[in-house]
N, C-alpha and C. Protein backbone atom coordinates (compact mmCIF):
# COMPACT_ATOMS: atom_id res chain seq x y z
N UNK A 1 49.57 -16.72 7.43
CA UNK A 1 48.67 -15.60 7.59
C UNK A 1 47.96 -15.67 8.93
N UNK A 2 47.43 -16.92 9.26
CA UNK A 2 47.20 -16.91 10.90
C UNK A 2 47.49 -18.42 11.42
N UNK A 3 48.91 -17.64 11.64
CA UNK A 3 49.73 -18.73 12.51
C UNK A 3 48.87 -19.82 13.24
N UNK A 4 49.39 -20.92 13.44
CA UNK A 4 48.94 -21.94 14.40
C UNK A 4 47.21 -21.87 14.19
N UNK A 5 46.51 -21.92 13.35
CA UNK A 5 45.11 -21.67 13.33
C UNK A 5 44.54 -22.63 12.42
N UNK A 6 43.97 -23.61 12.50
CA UNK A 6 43.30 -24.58 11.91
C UNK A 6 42.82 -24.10 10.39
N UNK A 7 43.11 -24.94 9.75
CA UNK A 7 42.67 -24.62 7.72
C UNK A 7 41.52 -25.38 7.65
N UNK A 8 40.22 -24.31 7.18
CA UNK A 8 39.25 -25.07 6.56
C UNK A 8 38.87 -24.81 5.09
N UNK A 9 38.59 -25.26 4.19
CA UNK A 9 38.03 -24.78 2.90
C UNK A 9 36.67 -24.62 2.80
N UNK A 10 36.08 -24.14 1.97
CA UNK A 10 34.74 -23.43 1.30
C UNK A 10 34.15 -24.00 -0.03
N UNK A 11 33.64 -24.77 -0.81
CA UNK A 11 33.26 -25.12 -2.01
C UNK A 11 32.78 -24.27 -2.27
N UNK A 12 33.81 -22.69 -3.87
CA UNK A 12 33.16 -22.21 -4.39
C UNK A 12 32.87 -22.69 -5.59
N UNK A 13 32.00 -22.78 -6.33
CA UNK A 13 31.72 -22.95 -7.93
C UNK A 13 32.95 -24.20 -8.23
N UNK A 14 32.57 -25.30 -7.40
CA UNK A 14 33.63 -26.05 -7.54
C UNK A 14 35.29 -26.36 -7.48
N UNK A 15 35.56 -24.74 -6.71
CA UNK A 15 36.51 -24.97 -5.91
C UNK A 15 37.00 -25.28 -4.85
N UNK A 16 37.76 -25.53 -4.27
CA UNK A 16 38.33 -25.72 -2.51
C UNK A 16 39.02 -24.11 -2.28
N UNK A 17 37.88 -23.16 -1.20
CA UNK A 17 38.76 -21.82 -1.04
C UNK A 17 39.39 -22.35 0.49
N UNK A 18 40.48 -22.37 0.59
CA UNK A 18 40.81 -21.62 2.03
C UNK A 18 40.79 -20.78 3.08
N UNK A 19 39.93 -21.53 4.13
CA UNK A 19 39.73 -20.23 5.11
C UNK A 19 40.42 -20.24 6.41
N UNK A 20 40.61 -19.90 7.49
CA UNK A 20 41.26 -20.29 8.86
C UNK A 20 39.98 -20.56 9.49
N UNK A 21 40.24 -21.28 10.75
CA UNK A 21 39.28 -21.74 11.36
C UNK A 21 38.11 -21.04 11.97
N UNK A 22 38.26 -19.34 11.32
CA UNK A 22 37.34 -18.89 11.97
C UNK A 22 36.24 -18.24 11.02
N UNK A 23 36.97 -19.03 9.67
CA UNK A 23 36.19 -18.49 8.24
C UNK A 23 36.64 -17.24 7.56
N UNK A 24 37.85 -16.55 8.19
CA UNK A 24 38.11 -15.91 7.25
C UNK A 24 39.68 -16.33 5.90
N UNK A 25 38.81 -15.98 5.11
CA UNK A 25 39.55 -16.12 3.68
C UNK A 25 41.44 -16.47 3.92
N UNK A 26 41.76 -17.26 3.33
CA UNK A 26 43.24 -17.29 3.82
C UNK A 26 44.18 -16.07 2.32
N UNK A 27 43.68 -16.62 1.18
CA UNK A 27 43.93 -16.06 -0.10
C UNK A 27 43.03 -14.71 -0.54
N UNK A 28 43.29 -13.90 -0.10
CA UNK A 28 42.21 -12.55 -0.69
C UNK A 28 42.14 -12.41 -1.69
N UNK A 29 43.00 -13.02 -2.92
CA UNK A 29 42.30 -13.27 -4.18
C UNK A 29 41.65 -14.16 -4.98
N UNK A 30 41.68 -14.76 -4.00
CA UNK A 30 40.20 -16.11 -3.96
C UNK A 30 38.90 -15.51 -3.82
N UNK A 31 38.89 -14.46 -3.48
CA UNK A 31 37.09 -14.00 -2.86
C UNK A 31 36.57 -13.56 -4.01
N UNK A 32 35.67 -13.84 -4.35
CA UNK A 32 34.28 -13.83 -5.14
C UNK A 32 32.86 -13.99 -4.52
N UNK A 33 31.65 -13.53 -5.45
CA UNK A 33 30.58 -12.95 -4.46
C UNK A 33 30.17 -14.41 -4.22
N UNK A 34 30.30 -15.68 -5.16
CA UNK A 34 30.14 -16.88 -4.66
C UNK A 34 30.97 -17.29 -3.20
N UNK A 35 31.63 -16.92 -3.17
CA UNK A 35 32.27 -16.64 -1.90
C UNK A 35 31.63 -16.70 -0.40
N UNK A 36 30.99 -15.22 -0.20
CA UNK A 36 30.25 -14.59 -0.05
C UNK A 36 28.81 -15.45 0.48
N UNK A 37 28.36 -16.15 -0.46
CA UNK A 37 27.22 -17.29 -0.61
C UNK A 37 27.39 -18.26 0.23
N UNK A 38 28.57 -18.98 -0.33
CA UNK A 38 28.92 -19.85 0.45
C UNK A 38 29.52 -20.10 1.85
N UNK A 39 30.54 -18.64 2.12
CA UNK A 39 30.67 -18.70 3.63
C UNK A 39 29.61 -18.51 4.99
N UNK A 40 28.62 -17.49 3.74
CA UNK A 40 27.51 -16.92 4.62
C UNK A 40 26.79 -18.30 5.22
N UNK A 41 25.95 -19.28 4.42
CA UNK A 41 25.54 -20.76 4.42
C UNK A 41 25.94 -21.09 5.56
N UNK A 42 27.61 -21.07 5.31
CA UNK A 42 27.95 -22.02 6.42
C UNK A 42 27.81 -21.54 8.09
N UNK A 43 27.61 -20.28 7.90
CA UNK A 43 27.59 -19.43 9.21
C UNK A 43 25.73 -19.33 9.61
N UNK A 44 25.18 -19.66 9.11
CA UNK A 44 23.44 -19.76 8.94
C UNK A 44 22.87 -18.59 8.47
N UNK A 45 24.02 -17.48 7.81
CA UNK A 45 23.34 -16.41 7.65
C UNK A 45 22.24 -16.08 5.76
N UNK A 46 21.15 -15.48 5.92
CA UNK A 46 20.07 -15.76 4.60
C UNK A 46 20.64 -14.26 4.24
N UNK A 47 21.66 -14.25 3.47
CA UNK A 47 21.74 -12.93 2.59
C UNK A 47 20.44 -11.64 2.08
N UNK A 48 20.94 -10.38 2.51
CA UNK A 48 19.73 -9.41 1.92
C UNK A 48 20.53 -8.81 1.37
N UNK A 49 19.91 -7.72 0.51
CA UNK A 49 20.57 -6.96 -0.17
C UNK A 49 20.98 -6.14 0.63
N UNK A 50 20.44 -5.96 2.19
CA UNK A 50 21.34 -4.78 3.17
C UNK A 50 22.86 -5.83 3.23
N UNK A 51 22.91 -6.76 3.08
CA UNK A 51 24.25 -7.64 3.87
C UNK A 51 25.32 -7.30 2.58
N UNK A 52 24.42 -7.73 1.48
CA UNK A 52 25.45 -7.36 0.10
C UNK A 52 25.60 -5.48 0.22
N UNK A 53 25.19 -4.74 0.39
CA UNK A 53 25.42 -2.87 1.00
C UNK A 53 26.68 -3.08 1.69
N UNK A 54 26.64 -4.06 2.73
CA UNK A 54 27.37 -3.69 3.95
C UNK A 54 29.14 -4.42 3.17
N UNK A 55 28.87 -6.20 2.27
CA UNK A 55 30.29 -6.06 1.67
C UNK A 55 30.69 -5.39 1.07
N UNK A 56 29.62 -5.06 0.29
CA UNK A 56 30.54 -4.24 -1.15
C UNK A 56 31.24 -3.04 -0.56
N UNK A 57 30.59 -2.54 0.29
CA UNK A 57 31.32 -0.93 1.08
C UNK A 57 32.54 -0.92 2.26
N UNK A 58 32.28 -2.45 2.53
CA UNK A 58 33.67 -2.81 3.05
C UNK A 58 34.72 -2.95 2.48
N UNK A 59 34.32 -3.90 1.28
CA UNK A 59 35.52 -4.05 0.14
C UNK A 59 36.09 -3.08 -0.60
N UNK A 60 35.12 -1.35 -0.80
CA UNK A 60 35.39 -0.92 -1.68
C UNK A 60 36.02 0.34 -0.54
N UNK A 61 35.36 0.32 0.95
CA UNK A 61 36.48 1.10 1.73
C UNK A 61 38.19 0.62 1.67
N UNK A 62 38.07 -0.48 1.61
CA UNK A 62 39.79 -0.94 2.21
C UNK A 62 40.69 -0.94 1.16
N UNK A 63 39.99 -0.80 -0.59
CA UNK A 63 40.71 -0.83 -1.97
C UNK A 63 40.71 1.18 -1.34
N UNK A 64 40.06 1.85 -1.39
CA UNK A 64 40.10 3.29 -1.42
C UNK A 64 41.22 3.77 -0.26
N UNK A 65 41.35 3.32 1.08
CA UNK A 65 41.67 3.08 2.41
C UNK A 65 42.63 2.48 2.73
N UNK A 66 43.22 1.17 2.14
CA UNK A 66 44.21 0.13 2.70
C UNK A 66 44.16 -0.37 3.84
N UNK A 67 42.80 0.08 4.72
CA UNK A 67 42.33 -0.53 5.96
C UNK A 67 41.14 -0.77 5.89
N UNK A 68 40.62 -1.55 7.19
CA UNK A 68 39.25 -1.80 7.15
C UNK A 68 38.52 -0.59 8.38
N UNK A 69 37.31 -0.80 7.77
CA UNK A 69 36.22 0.60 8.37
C UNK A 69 35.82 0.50 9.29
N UNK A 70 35.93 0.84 10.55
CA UNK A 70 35.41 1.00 12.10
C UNK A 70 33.85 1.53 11.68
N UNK A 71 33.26 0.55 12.65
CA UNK A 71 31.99 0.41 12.60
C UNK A 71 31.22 1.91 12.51
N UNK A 72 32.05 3.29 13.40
CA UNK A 72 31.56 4.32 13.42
C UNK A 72 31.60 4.62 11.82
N UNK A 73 32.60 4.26 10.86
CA UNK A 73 32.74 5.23 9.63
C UNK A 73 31.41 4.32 9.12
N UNK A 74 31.24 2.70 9.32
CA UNK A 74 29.94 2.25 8.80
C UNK A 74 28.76 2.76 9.20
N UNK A 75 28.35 3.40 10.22
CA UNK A 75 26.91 4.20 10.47
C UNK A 75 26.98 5.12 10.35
N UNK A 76 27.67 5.95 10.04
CA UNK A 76 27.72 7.09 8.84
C UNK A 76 27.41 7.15 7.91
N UNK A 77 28.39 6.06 7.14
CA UNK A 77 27.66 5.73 5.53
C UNK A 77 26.47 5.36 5.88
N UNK A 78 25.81 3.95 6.22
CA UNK A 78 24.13 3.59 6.08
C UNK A 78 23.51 4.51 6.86
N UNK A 79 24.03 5.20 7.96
CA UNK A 79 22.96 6.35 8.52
C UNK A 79 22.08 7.06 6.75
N UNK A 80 23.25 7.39 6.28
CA UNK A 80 22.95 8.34 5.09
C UNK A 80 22.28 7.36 3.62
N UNK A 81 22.25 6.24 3.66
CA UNK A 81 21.68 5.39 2.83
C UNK A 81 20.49 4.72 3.09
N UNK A 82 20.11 4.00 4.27
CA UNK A 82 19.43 3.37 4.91
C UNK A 82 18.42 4.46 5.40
N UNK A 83 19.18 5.66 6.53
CA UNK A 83 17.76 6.41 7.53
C UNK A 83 18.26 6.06 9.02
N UNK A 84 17.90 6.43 9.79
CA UNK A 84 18.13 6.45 10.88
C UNK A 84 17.80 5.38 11.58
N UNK A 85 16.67 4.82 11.38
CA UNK A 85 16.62 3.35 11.57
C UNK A 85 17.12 2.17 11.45
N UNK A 86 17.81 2.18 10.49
CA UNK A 86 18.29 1.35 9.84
C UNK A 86 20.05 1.01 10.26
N UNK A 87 20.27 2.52 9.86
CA UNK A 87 21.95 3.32 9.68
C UNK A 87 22.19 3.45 11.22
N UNK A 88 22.14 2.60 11.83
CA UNK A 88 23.37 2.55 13.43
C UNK A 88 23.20 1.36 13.79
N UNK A 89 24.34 1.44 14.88
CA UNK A 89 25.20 0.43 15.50
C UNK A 89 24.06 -1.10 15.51
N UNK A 90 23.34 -0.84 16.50
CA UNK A 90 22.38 -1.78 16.99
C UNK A 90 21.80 -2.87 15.58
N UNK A 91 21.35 -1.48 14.34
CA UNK A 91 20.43 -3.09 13.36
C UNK A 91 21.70 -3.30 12.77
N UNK A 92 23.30 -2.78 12.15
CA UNK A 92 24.34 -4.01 12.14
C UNK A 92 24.56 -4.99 12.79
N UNK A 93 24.77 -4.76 13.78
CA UNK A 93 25.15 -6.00 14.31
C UNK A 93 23.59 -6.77 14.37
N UNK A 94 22.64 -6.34 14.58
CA UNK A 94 21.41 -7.45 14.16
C UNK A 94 21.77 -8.31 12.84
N UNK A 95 21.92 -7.49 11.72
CA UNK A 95 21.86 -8.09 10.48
C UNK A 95 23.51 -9.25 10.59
N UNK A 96 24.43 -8.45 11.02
CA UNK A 96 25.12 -9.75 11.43
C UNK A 96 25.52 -10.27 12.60
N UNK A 97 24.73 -10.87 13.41
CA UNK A 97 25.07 -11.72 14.44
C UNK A 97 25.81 -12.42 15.14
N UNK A 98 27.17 -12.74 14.01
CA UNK A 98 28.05 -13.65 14.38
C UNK A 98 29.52 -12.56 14.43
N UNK A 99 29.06 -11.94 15.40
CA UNK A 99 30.86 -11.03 15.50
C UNK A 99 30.04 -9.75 15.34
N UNK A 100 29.20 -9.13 14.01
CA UNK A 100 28.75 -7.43 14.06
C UNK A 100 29.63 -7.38 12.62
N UNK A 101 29.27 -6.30 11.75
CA UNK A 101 29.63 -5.60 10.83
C UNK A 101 31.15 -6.32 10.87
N UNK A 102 31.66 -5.62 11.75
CA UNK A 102 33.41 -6.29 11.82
C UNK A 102 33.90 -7.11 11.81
N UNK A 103 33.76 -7.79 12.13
CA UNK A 103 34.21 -9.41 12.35
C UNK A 103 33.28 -9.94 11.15
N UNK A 104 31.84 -10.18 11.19
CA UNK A 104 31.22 -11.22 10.33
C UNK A 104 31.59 -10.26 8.69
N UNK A 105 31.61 -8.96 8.97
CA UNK A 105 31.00 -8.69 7.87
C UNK A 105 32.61 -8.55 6.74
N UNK A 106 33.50 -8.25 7.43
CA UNK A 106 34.80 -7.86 7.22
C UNK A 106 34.74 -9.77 6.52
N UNK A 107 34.57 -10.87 7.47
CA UNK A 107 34.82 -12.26 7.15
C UNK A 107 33.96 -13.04 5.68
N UNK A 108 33.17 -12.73 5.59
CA UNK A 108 32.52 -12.18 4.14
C UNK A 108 32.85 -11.33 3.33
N UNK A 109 33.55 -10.48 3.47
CA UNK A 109 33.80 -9.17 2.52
C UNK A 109 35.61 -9.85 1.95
N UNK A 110 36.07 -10.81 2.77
CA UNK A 110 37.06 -11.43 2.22
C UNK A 110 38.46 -10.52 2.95
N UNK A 111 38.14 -10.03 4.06
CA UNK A 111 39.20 -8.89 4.59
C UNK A 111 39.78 -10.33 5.98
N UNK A 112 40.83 -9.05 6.30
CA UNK A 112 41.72 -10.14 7.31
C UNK A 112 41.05 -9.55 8.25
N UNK A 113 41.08 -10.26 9.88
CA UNK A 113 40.76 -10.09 11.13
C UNK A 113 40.96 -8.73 11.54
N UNK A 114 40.14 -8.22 12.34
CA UNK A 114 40.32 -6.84 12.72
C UNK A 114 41.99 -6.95 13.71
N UNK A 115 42.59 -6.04 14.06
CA UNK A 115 43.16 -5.91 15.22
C UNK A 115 42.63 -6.15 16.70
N UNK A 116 42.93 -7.26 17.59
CA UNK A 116 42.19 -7.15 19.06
C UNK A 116 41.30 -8.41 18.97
N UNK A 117 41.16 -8.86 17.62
CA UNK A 117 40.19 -10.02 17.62
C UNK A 117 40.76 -11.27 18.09
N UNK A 118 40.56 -11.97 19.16
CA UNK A 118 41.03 -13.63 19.54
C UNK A 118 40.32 -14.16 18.51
């Protein structure tokens, strides 16, 4: 799934998950919200209920979609949930730091690497 790329695992609920070296999920039916918990941890990130908004609507775009959601279709949706403050580009990627909505949030949400990502 990503060639030549270092294997690390995750202790969920007493399992060993598989991730590639950059934390995302190797098995997509391994992901659970313990998951979620535990990858976040390892990345230093303190879960809010905006971060759990941002997986669940990732996960439940790409089951509806068969792809993952460009950040524009994500400030659309939280524009309209959140407010204008909240709902654009700038406080995603605040809330996730390590990559933005796409990368961190897609890597939590248990999705594969965007396209373009080293």
């Amino acid at each position: 799934m990503y060639p030549g790329m270092q294997i690390k695992t995750v202790m969920v609920d007493d399992k060993e998950i598989q991730t590639c070296g950059e934390g995302y999920i190797v098995n997509r039916d391994q992901w659970s919200e313990g998951f979620v918990t535990a990858q976040a941890a390892i990345e230093g990130l303190e879960l809010t209920d905006e971060h759990w908004d941002v997986v669940r609507f990732l996960r439940d775009f790409y089951e509806k979609h068969g792809a993952q959601a460009e950040v524009r279709k994500m400030v659309k949706h939280f524009k309209v949930e959140w407010g204008e403050e909240r709902g654009n580009s700038r406080y995603l990627h605040r809330i996730f730091p390590r990559g933005g909505p796409q990368k961190q949030g897609n890597r939590l949400a248990g999705l594969l690497r965007t396209k373009g990502e080293h």
